[in-house]
Protein backbone atom coordinates (compact mmCIF):
# COMPACT_ATOMS: atom_id res chain seq x y z
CA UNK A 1 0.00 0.00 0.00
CA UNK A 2 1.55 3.71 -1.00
CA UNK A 3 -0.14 6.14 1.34
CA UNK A 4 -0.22 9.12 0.35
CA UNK A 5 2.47 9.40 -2.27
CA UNK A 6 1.80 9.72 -5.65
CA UNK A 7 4.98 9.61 -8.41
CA UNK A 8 4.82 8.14 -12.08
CA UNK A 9 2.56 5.32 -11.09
CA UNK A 10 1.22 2.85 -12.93
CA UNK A 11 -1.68 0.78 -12.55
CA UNK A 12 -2.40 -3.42 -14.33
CA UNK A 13 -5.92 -4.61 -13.92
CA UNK A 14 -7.07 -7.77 -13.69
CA UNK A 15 -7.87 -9.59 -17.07
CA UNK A 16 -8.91 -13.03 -15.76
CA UNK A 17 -9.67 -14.59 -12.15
CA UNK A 18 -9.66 -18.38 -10.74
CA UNK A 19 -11.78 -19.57 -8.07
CA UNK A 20 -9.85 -21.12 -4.67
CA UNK A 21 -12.72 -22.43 -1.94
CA UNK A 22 -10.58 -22.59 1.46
CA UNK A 23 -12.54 -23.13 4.73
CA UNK A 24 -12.27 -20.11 6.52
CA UNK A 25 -13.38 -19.69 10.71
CA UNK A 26 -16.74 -17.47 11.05
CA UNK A 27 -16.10 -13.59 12.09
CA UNK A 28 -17.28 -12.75 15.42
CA UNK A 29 -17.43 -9.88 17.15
CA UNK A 30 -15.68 -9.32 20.62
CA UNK A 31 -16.08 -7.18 23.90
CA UNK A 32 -12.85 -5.46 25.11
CA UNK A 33 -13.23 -2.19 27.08
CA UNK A 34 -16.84 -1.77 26.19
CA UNK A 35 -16.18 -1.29 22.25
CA UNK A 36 -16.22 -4.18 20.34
CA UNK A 37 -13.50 -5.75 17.54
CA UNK A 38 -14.08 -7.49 14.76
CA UNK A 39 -12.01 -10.42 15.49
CA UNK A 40 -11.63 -13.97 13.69
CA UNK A 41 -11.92 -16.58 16.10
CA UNK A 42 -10.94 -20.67 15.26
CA UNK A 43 -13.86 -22.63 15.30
CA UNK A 44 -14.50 -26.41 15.20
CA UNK A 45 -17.15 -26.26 12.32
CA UNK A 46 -15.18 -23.17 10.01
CA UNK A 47 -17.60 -22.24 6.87
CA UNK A 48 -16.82 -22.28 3.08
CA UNK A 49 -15.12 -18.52 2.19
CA UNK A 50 -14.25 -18.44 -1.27
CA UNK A 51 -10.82 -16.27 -1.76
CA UNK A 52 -10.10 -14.76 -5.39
CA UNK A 53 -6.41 -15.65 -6.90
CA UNK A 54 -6.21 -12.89 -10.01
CA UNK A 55 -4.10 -13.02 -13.24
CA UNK A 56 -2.73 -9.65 -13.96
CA UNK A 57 -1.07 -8.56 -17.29
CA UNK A 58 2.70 -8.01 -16.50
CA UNK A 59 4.20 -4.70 -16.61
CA UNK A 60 7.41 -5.47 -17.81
CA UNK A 61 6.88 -3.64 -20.82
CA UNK A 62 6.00 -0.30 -19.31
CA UNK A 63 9.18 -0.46 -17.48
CA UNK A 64 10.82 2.77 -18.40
CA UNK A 65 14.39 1.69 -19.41
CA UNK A 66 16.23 3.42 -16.74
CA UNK A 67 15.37 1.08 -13.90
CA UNK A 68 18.75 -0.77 -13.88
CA UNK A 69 17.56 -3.10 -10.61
CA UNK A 70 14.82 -5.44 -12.10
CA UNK A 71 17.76 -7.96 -11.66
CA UNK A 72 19.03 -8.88 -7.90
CA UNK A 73 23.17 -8.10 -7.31
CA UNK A 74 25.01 -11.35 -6.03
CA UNK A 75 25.21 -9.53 -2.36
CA UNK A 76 21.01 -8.75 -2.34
CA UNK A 77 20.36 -12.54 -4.09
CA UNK A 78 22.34 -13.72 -0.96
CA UNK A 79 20.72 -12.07 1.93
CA UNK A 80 17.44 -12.74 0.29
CA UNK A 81 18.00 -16.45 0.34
CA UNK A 82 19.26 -16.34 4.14
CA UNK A 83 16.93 -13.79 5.49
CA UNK A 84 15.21 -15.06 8.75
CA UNK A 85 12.04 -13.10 8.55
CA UNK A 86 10.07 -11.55 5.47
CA UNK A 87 7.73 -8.45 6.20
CA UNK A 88 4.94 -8.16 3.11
CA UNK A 89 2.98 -5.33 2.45
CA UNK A 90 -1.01 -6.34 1.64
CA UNK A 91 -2.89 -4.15 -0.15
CA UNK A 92 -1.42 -4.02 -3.91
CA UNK A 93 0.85 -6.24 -2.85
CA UNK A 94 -0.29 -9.83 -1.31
CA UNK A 95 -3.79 -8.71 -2.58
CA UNK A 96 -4.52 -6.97 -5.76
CA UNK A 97 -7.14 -4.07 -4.30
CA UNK A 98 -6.80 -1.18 -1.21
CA UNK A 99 -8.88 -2.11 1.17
CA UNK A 100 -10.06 1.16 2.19
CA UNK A 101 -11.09 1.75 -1.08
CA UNK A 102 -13.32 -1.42 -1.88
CA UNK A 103 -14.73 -0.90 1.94
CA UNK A 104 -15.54 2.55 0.95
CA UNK A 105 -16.77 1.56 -2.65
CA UNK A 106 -19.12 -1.23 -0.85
CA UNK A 107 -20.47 0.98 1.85
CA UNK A 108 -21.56 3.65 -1.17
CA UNK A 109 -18.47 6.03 -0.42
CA UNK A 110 -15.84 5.02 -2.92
CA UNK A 111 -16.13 7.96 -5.42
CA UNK A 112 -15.87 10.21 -2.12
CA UNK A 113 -12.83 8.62 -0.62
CA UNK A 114 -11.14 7.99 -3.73
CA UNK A 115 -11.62 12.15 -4.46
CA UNK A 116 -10.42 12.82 -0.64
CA UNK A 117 -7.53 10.75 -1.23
CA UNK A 118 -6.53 12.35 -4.67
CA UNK A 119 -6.69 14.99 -2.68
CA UNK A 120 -4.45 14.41 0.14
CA UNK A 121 -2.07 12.36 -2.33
CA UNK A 122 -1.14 16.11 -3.58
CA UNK A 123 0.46 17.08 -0.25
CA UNK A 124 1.78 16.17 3.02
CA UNK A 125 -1.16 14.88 4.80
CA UNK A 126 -0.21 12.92 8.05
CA UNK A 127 -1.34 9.35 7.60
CA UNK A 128 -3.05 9.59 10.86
CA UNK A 129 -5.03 12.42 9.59
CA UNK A 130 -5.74 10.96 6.54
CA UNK A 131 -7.28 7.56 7.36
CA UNK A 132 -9.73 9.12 9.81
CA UNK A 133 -10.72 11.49 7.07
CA UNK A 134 -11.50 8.90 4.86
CA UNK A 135 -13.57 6.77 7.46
CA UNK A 136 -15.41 9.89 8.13
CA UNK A 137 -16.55 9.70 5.09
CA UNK A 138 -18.51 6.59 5.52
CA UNK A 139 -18.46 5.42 9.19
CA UNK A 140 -18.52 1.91 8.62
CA UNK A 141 -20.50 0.15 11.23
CA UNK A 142 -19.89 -3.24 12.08
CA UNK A 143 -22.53 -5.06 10.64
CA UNK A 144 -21.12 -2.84 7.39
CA UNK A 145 -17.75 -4.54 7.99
CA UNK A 146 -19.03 -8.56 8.23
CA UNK A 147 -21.49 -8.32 5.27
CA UNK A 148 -18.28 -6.88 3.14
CA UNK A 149 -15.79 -9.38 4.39
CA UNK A 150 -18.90 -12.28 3.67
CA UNK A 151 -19.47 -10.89 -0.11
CA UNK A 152 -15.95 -9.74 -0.73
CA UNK A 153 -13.20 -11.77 -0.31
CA UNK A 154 -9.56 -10.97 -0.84
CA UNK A 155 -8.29 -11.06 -4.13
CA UNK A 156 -4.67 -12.45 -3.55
CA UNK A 157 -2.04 -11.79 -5.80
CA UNK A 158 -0.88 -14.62 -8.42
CA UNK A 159 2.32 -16.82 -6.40
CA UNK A 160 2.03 -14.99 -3.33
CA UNK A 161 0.61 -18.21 -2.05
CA UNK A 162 3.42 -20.11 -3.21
CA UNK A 163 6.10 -18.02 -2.24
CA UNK A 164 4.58 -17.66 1.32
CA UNK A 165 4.83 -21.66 1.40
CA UNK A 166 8.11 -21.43 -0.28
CA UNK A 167 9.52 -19.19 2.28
CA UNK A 168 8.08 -21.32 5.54
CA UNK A 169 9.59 -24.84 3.85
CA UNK A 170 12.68 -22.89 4.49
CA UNK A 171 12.38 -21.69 8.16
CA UNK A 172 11.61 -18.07 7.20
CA UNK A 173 8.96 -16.28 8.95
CA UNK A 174 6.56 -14.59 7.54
CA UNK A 175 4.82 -11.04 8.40
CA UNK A 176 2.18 -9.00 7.00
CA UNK A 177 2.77 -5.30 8.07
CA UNK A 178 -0.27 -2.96 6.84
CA UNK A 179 -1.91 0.54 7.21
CA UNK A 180 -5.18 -1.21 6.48
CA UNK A 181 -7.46 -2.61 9.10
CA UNK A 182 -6.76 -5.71 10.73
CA UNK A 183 -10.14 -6.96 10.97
CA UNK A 184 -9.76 -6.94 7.02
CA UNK A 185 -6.53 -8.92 6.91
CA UNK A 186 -7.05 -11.68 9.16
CA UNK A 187 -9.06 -13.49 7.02
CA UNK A 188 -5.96 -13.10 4.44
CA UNK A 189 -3.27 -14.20 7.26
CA UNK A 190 -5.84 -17.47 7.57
CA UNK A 191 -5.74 -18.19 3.47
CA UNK A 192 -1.69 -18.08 4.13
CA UNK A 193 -1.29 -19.96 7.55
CA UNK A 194 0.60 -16.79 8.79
CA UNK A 195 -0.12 -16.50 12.84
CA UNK A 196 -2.19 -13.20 13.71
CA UNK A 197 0.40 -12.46 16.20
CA UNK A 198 2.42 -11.70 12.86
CA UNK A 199 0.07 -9.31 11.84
CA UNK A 200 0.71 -5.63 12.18
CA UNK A 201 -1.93 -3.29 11.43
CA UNK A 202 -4.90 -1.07 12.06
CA UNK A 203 -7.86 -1.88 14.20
CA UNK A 204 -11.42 -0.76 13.41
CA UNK A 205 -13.19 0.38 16.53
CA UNK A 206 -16.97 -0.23 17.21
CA UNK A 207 -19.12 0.79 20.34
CA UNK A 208 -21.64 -1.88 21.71
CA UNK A 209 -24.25 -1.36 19.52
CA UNK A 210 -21.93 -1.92 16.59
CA UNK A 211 -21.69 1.40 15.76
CA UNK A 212 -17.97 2.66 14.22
CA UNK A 213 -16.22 4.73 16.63
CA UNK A 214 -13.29 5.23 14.83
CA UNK A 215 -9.54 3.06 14.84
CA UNK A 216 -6.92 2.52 17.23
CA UNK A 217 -4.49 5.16 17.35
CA UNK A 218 -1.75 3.33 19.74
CA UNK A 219 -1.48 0.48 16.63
CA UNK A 220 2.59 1.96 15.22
CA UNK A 221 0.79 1.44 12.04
CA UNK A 222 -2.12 3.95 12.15
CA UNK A 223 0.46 7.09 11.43
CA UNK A 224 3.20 8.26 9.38
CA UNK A 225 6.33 5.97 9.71
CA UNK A 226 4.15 3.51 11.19
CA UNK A 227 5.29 0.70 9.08
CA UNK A 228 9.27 1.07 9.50
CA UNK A 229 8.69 1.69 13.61
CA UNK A 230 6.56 -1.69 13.17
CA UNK A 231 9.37 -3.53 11.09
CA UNK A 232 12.13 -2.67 14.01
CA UNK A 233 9.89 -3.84 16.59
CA UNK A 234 9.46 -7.40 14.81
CA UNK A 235 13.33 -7.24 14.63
CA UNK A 236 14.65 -6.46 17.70
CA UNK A 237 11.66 -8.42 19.44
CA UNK A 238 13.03 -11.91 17.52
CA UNK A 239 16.75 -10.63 16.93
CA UNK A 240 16.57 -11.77 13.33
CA UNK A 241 19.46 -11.85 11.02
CA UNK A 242 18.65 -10.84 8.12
CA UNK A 243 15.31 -9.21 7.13
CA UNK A 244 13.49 -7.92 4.06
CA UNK A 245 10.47 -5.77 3.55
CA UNK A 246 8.27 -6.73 0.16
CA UNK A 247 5.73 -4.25 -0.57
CA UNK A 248 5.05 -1.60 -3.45
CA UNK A 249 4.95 2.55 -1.90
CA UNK A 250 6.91 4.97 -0.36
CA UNK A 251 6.01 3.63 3.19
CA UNK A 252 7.13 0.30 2.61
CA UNK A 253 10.27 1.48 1.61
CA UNK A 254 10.74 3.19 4.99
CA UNK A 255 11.31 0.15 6.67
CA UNK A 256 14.76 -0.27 5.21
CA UNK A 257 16.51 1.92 7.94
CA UNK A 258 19.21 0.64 10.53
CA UNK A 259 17.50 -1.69 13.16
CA UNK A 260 14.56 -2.19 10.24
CA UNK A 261 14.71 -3.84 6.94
CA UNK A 262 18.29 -4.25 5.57
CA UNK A 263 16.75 -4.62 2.21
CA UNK A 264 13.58 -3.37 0.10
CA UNK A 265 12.20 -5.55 -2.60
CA UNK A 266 9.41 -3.20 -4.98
CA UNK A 267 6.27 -4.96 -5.92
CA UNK A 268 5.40 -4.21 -9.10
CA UNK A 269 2.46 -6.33 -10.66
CA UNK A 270 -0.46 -4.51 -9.25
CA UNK A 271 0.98 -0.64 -9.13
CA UNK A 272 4.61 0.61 -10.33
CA UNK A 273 5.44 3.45 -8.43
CA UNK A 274 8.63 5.00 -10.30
CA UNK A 275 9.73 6.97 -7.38
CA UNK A 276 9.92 4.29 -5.28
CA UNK A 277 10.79 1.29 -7.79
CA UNK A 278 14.07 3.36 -8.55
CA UNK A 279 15.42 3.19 -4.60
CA UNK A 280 14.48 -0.54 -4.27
CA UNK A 281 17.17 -3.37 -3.99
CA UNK A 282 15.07 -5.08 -6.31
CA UNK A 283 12.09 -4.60 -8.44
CA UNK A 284 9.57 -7.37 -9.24
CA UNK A 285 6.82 -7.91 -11.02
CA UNK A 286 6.14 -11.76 -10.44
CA UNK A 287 6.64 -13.51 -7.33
CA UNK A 288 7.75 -16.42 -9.36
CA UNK A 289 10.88 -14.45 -9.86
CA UNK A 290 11.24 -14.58 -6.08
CA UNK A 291 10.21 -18.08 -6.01
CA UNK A 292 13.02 -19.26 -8.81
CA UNK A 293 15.79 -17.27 -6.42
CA UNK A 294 14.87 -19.42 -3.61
CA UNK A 295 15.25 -22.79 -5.61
């Protein structure tokens, strides 16, 4: 996910999507403090979900012909295939859509948020700021939030399955680090066996009655730097090695700071995001590519 930064960027659609059905726990709501979270819980009869893997046409033809890094250096290929721990980005990057956009699109806000954001994409909005502008827009209540997750399941980018199981055959662990809501990813983290203690992101707030009171501001992840803060606590909580943040915008490319991410991989098959695709250590636009490296 980019933010709020807006460079040269590209967008691929979709052209064709396959069908997984993966059993999936039910979404339940829980009590803590008086406001309730949308939290998934395991349960012993989990219903049918059905999660979206889409094809994408490949960008590698739009790729201006300066970008001299679509290749990995012999030192990058080797820290990539000993890193310890790999931190992922999820919207545009394990899943093909923003979240706060399709959440705003299903609740009847998208053309609002999308303007807001447009907006705020043309200066230097706080992150904070922004995502409670957006939710203002639309307020999403709870019962909003469980319909969407029933009728609109994540769209998960092609390989990032098989990557995920590559890299967990191998020892590595695996992290999703996100500015969108958690209640949104869990069900994601579930599709790709990653823990939810390996989740770090924003939390939806609702009051008793279900109605949205807003998101948890103490989450490192609901304001600006968020994501690189969140990176060096996953490191210097597990002492890891060697680590490496995946994702596709400016934010995710924060993380690569001492104590943080000692490299940045750029996502490319869902948005290319010049600006940032020119400071990355590597730039993708398949996951098999990561995949092969690993072999």
């Amino acid at each position: 996910m980019e933010g709020l930064v807006s460079t040269g960027t590209i967008t691929v659609r979709p052209h064709c999507t396959r069908r997984q059905y993966i059993l999936s726990p039910p979404y339940r709501p829980h009590l803590t403090k008086g406001l309730l979270t949308n939290r998934l819980q395991m349960s012993k009869q989990p219903r049918l979900v059905t999660s979206i893997t889409a094809s994408v046409q490949p960008l590698e033809s739009a790729v201006p012909a300066r970008f001299n890094n679509t290749q990995p250096s012999r030192e990058v290929l080797e820290i990539w295939q000993s890193a310890d721990a790999v931190c992922f980005d999820v919207d545009s990057t394990v899943c093909l859509d923003e979240g706060i956009d399709e959440l705003a699109e299903f609740c009847g806000a998208g053309k609002a948020v999308a303007e807001w954001t447009a907006r705020a994409m043309s200066g230097s909005v706080p992150f904070e700021d922004a995502l409670a502008a957006r939710l203002s827009l639309f307020n999403p209540s709870l019962s909003q939030l469980q319909d969407f997750l029933e009728k609109r399941p994540p769209r998960l980018s092609p390989g990032i399955d098989e990557l995920i199981k590559k890299l967990k055959a191998k020892q590595t662990d695996v992290y999703l680090i996100s500015g969108g809501f958690r209640q949104m990813i869990q069900p994601i983290a579930y599709l790709l066996g990653i823990p939810s203690e390996n989740i770090y992101a924003n939390q939806l707030l609702f009051g008793s009655s279900g109605e949205f009171l807003g998101f948890d501001r103490n989450e490192p992840t609901s304001r600006s730097g968020g994501k690189a803060t969140a990176v060096q606590n996953v490191r210097e909580a597990h002492g890891y090695k060697a680590l490496v943040m995946l994702g596709d915008g400016a934010t995710d490319l924060e993380a690569r700071k001492p104590g943080g991410a000692d490299l940045f991989f750029c996502y490319a098959g869902v948005q290319l995001r010049e600006a940032v695709a020119a400071k990355a250590d590597w730039l993708v636009f398949n996951f098999q590519d990561l995949i092969n490296s690993l072999e």
